[in-house]
C-alpha atoms as a PDB file:
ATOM      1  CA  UNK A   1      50.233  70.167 -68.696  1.00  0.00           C
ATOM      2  CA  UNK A   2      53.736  71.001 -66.179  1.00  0.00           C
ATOM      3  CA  UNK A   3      53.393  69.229 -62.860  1.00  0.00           C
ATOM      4  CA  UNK A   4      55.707  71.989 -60.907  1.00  0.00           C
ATOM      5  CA  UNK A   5      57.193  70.202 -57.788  1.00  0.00           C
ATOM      6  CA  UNK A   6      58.265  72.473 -55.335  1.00  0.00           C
ATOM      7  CA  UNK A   7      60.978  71.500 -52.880  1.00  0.00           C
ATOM      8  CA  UNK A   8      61.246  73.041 -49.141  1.00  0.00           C
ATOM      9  CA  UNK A   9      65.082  74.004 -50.099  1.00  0.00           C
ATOM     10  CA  UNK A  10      68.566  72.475 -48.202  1.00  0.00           C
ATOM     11  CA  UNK A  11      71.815  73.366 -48.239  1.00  0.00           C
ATOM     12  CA  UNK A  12      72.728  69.711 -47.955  1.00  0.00           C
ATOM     13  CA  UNK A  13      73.965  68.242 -51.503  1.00  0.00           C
ATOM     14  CA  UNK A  14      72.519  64.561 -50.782  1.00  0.00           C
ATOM     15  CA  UNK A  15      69.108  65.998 -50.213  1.00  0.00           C
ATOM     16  CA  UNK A  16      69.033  67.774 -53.496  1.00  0.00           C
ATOM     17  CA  UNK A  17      70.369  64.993 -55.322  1.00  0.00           C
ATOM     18  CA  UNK A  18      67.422  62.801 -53.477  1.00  0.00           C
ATOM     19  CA  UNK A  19      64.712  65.414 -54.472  1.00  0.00           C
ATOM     20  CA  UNK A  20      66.041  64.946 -58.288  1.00  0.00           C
ATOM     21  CA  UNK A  21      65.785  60.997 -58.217  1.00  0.00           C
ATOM     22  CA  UNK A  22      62.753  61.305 -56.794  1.00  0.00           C
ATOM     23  CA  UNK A  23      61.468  62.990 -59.551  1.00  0.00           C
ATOM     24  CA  UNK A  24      63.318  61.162 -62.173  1.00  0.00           C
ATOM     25  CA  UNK A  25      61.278  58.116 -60.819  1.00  0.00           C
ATOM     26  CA  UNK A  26      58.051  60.387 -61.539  1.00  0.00           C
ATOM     27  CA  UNK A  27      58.423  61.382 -65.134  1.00  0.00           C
ATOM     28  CA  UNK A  28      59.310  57.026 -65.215  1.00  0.00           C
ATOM     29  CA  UNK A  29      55.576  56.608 -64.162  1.00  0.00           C
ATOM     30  CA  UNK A  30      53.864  59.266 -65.975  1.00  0.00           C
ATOM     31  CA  UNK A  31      55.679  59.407 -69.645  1.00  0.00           C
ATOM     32  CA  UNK A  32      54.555  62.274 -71.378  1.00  0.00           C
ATOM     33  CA  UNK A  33      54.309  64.512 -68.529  1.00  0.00           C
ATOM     34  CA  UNK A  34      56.564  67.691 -68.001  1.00  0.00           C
ATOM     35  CA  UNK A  35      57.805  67.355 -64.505  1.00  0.00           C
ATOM     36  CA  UNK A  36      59.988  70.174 -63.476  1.00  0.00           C
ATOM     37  CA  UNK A  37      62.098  70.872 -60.294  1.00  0.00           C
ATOM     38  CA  UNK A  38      61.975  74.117 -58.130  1.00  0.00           C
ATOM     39  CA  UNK A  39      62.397  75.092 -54.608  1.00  0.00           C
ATOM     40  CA  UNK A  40      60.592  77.759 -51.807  1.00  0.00           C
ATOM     41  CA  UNK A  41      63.686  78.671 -50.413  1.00  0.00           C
ATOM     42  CA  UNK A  42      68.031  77.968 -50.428  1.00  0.00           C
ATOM     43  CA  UNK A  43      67.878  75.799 -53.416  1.00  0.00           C
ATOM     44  CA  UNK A  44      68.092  76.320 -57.187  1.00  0.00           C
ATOM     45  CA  UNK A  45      66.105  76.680 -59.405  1.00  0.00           C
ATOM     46  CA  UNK A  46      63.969  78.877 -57.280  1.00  0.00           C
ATOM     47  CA  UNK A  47      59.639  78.757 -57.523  1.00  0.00           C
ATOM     48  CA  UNK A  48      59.437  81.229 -59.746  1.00  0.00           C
ATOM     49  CA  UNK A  49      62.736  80.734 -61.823  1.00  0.00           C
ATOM     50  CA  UNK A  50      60.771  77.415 -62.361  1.00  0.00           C
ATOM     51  CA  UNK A  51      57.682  78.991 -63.361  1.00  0.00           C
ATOM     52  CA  UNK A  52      58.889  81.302 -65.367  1.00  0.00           C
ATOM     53  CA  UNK A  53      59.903  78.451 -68.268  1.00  0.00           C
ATOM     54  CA  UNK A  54      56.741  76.236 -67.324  1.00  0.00           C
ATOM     55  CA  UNK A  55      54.387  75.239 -69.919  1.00  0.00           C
ATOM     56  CA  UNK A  56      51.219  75.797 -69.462  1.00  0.00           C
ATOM     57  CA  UNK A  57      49.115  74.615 -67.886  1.00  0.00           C
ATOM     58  CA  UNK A  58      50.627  74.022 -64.645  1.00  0.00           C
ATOM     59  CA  UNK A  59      49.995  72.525 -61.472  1.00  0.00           C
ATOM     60  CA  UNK A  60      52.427  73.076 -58.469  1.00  0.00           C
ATOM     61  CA  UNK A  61      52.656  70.130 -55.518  1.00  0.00           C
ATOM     62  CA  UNK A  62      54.089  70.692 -52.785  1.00  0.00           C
ATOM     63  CA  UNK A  63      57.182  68.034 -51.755  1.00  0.00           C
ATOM     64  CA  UNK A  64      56.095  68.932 -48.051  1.00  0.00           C
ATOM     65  CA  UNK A  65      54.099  66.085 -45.967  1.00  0.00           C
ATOM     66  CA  UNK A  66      51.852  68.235 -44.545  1.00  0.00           C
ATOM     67  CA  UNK A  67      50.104  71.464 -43.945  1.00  0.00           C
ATOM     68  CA  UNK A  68      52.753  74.148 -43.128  1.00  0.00           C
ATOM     69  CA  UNK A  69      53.609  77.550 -44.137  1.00  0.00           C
ATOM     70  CA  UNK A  70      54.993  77.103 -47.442  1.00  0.00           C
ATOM     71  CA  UNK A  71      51.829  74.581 -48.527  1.00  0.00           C
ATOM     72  CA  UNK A  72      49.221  76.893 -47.217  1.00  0.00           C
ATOM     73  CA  UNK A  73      50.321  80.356 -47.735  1.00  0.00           C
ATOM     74  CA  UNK A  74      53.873  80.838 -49.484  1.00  0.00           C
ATOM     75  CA  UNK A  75      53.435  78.753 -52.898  1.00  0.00           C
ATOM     76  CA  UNK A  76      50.031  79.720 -53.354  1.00  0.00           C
ATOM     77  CA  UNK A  77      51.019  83.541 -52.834  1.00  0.00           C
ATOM     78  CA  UNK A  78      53.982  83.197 -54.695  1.00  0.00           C
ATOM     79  CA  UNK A  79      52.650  81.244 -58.041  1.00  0.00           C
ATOM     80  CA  UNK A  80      49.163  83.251 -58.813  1.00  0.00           C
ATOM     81  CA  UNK A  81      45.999  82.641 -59.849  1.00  0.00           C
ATOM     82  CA  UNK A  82      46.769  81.005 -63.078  1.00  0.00           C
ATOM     83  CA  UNK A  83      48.545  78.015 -61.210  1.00  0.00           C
ATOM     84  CA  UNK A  84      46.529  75.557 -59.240  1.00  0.00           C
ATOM     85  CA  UNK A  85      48.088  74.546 -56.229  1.00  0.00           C
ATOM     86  CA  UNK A  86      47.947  70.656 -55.314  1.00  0.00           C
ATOM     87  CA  UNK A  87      47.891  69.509 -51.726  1.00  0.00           C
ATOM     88  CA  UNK A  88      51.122  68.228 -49.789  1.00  0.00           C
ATOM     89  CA  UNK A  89      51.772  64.919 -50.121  1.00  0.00           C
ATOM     90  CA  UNK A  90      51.005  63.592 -47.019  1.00  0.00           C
ATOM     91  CA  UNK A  91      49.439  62.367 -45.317  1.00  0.00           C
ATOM     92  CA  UNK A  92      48.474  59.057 -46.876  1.00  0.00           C
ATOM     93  CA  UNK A  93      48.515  55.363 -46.857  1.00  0.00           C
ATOM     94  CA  UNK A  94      51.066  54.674 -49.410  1.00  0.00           C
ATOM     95  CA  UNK A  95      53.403  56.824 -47.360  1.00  0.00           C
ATOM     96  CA  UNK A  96      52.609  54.901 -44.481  1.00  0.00           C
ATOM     97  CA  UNK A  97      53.461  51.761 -46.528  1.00  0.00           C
ATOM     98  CA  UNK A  98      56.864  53.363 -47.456  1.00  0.00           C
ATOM     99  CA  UNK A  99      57.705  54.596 -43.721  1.00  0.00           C
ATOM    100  CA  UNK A 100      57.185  50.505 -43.057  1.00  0.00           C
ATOM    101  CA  UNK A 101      59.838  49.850 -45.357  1.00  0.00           C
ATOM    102  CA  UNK A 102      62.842  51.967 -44.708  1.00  0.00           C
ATOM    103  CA  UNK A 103      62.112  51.172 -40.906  1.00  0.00           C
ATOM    104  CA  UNK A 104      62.992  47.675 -41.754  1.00  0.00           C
ATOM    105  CA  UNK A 105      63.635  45.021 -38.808  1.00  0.00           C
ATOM    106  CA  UNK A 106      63.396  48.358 -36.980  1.00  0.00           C
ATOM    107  CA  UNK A 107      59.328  47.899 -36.512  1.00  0.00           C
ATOM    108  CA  UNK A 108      59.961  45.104 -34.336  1.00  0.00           C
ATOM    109  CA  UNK A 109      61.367  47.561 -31.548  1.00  0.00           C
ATOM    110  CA  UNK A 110      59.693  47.912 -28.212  1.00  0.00           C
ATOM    111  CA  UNK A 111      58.714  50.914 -29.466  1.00  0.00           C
ATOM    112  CA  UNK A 112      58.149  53.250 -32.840  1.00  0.00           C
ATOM    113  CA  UNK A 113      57.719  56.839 -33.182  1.00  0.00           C
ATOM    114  CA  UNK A 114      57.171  58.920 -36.207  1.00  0.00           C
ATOM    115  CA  UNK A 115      59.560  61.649 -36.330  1.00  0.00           C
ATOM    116  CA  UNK A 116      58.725  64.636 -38.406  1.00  0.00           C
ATOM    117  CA  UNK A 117      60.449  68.045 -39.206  1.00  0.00           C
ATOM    118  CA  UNK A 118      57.967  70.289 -37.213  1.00  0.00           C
ATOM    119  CA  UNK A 119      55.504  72.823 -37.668  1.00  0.00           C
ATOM    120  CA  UNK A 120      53.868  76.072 -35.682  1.00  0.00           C
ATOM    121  CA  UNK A 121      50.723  74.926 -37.726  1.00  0.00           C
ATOM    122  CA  UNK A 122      47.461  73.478 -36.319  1.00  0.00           C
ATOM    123  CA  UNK A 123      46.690  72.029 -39.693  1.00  0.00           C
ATOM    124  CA  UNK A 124      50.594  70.622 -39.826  1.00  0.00           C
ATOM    125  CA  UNK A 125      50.652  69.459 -36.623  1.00  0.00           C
ATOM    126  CA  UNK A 126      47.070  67.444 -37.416  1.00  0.00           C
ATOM    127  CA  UNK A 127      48.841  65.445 -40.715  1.00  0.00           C
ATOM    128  CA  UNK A 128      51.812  64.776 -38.338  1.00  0.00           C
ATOM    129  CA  UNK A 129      49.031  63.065 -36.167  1.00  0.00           C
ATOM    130  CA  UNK A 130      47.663  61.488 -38.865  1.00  0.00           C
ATOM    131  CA  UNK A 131      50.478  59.889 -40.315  1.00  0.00           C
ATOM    132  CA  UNK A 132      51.506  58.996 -37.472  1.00  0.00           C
ATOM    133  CA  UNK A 133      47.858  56.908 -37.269  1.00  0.00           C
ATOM    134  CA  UNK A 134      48.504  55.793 -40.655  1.00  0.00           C
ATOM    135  CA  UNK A 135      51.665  53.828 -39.418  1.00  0.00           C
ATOM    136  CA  UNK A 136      50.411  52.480 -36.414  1.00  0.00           C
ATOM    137  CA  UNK A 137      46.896  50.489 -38.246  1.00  0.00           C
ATOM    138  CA  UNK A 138      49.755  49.728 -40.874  1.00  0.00           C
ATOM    139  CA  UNK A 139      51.999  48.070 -38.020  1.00  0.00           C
ATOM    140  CA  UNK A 140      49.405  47.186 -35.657  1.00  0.00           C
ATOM    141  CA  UNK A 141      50.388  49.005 -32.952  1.00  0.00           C
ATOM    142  CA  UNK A 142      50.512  52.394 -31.423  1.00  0.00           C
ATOM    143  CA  UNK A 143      52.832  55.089 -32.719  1.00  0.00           C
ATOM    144  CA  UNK A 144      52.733  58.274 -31.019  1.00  0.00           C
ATOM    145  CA  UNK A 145      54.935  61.007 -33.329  1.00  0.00           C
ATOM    146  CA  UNK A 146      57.652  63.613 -32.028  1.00  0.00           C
ATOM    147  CA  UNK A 147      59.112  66.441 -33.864  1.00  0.00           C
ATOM    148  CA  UNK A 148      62.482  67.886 -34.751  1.00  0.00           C
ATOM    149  CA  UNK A 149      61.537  71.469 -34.116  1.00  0.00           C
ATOM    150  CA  UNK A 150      58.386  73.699 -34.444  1.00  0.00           C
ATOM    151  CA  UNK A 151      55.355  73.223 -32.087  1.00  0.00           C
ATOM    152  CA  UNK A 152      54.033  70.007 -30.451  1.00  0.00           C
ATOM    153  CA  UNK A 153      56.269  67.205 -28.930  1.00  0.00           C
ATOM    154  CA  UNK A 154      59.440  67.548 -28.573  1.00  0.00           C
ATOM    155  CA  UNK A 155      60.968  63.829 -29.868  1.00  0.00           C
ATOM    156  CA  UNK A 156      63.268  63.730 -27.983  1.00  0.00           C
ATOM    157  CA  UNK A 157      60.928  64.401 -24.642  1.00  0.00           C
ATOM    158  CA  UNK A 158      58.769  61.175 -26.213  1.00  0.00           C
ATOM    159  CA  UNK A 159      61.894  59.051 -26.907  1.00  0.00           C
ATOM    160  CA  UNK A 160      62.357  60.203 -22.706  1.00  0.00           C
ATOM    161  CA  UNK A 161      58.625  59.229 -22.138  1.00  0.00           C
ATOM    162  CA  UNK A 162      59.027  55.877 -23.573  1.00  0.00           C
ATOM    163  CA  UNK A 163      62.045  54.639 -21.715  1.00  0.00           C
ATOM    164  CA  UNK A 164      60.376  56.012 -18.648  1.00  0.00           C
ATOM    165  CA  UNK A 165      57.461  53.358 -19.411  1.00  0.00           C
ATOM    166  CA  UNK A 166      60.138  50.725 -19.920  1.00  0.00           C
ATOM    167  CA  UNK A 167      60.653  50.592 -23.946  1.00  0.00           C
ATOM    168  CA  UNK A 168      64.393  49.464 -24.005  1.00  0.00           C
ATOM    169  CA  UNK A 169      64.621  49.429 -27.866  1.00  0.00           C
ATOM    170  CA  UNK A 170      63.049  52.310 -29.263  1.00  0.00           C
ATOM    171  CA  UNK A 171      62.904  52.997 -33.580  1.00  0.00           C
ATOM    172  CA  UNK A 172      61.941  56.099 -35.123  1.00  0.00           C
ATOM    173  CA  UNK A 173      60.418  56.461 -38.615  1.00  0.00           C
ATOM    174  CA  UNK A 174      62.116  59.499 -40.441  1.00  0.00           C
ATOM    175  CA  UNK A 175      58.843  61.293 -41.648  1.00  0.00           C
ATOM    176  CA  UNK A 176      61.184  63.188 -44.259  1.00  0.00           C
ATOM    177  CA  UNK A 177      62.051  63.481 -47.754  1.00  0.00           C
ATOM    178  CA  UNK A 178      65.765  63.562 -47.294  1.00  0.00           C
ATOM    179  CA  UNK A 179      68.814  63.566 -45.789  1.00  0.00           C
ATOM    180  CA  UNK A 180      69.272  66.676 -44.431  1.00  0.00           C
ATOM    181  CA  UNK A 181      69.264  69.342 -41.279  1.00  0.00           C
ATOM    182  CA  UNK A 182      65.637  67.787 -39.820  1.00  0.00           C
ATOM    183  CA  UNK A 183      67.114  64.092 -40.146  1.00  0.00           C
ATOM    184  CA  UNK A 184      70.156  65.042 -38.090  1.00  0.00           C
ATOM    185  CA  UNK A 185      68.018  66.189 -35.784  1.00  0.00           C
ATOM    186  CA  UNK A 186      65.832  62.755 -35.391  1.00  0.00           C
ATOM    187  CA  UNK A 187      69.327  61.200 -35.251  1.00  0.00           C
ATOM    188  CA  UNK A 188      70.428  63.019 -32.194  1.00  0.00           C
ATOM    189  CA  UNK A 189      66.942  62.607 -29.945  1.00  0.00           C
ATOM    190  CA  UNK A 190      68.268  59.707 -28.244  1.00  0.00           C
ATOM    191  CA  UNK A 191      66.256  56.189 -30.102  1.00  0.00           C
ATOM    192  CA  UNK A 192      68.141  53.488 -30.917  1.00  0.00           C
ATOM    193  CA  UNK A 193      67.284  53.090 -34.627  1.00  0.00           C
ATOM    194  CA  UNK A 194      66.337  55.711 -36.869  1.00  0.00           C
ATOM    195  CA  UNK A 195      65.260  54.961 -40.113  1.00  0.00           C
ATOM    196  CA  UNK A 196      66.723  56.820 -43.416  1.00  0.00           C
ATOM    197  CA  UNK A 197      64.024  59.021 -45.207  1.00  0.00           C
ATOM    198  CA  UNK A 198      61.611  58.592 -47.594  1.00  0.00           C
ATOM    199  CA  UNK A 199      63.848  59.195 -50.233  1.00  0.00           C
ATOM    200  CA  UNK A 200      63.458  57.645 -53.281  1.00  0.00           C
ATOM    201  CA  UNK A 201      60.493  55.149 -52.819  1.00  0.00           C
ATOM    202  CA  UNK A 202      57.730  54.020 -55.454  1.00  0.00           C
ATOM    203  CA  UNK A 203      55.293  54.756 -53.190  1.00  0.00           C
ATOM    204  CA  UNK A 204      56.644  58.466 -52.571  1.00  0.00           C
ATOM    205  CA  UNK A 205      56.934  59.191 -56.604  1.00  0.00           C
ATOM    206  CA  UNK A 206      53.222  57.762 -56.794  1.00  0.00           C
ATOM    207  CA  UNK A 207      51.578  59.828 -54.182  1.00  0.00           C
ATOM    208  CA  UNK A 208      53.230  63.031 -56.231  1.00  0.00           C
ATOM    209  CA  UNK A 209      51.280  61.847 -58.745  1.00  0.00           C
ATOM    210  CA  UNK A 210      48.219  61.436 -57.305  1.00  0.00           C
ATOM    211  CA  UNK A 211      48.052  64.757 -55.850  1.00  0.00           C
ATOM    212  CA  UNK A 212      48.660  66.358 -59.185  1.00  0.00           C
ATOM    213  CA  UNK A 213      46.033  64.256 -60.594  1.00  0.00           C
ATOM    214  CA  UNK A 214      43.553  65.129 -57.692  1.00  0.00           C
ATOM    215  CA  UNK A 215      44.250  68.544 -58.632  1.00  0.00           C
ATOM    216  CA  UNK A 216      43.549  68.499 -62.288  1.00  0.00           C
ATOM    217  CA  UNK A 217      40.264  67.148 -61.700  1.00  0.00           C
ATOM    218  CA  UNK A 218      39.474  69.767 -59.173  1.00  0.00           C
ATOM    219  CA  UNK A 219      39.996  72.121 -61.931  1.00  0.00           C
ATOM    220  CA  UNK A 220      38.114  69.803 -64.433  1.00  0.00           C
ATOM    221  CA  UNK A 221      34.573  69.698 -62.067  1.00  0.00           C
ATOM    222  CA  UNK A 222      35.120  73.969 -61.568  1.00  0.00           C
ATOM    223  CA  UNK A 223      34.986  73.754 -65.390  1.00  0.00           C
ATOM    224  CA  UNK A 224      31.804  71.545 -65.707  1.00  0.00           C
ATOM    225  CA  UNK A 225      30.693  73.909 -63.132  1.00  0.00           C
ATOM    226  CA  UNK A 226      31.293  76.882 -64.121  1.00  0.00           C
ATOM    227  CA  UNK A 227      29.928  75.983 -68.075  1.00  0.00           C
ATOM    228  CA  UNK A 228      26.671  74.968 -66.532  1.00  0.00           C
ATOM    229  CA  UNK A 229      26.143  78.273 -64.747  1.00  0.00           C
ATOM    230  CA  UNK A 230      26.985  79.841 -68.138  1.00  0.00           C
ATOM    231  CA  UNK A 231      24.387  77.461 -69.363  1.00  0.00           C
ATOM    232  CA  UNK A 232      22.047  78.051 -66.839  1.00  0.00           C
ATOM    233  CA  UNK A 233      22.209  81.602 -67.491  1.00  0.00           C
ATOM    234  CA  UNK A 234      21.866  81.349 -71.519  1.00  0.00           C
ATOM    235  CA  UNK A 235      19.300  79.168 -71.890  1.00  0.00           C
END
């Protein structure tokens, strides 16, 4: 079995070099499994460079945290039916966990806000909701969630909204993978601490994991399934 992780793409030389640790730190949990690197758009080796020297079978996850374009309708168009297609990685708990970290002494602020990349979406915008939910039980306090571009709030209109309510130290949580165009942009909406990325976290490598594994036993029950209808019909 290939677990094909697909990368959004950046022009930015740290976030590649991120993306490649991170999955260095995968094939460290999972010996024995073929991980290989590819990317929907910008970056090299493109999706279906990748594929094209994947053994099979092969599984692609998305390294997207939630419901967007590429998830829902680019990668599955683009690797066929022969490829199963696992679901983004977020949201989830152990991201939530790993968002708690790199914010650091920064949870303490007045206020926190999850900052993600953006989406036109409904689904997208939903998991940015979610995770944002996620963080907050994890803290133990609200966290409302702003984005960079796309559809939905604006973060830097929140980070506004929250000194107008009198939040004098405000921290955002950089719901991102990497370094990169998006991050810049959660830099420059106006908080006074903004966390670094994701990056290369434990939590982050496992939840790749776990969505490839969700998706092989997807496939496994349509087996059973399909061999009892075949059953069924024979017998």
């Amino acid at each position: 079995m290939t677990l094909l992780a697909v990368g959004h793409g950046t022009r930015d030389p740290a976030g590649v070099a991120v993306i490649r640790a991170l999955l260095d730190r995968v094939r460290a949990l999972r010996p024995g499994l073929t991980v290989i690197e590819s990317y929907a758009e910008i970056t090299a080796p493109s999706l279906e460079d990748a594929l094209a020297v994947c053994p099979g079978p092969v599984v692609a996850v998305p390294l997207m945290l939630g419901r967007g374009y590429h998830a829902l309708v680019d990668i599955p168009g683009r690797v066929g039916p022969d490829v199963t297609v696992a679901r983004p990685l977020g949201p989830h708990p152990l991201l939530a966990g790993a968002l708690t970290d790199r914010l650091g002494t920064g949870r303490y602020a007045d206020a926190v806000v999850l900052g993600a990349a953006g989406t036109s979406s409904p689904q997208g915008l939903a998991d940015a909701a979610s995770a944002a939910h996620l963080l907050g039980r994890r803290l133990r306090r609200p966290v409302p969630y702003g984005l960079a571009a796309g559809a939905g709030p604006e973060l830097s209109e929140v980070v506004r909204g929250l000194r107008a309510q009198g939040a004098r130290r405000i921290a955002v949580a950089s719901y991102l993978l990497a370094p990169g165009h998006f991050h810049d942009r959660l830099a420059a909406a106006g908080a006074d601490v903004v966390a670094p990325p994701l990056g290369v976290h434990d939590a982050l490598a496992r939840v790749v994991l776990r969505r490839y594994d969700e998706a092989m036993a997807a496939v496994a029950a349509e087996a059973r399934s399909r061999d009892r209808e075949t059953l069924g019909r024979t017998g």
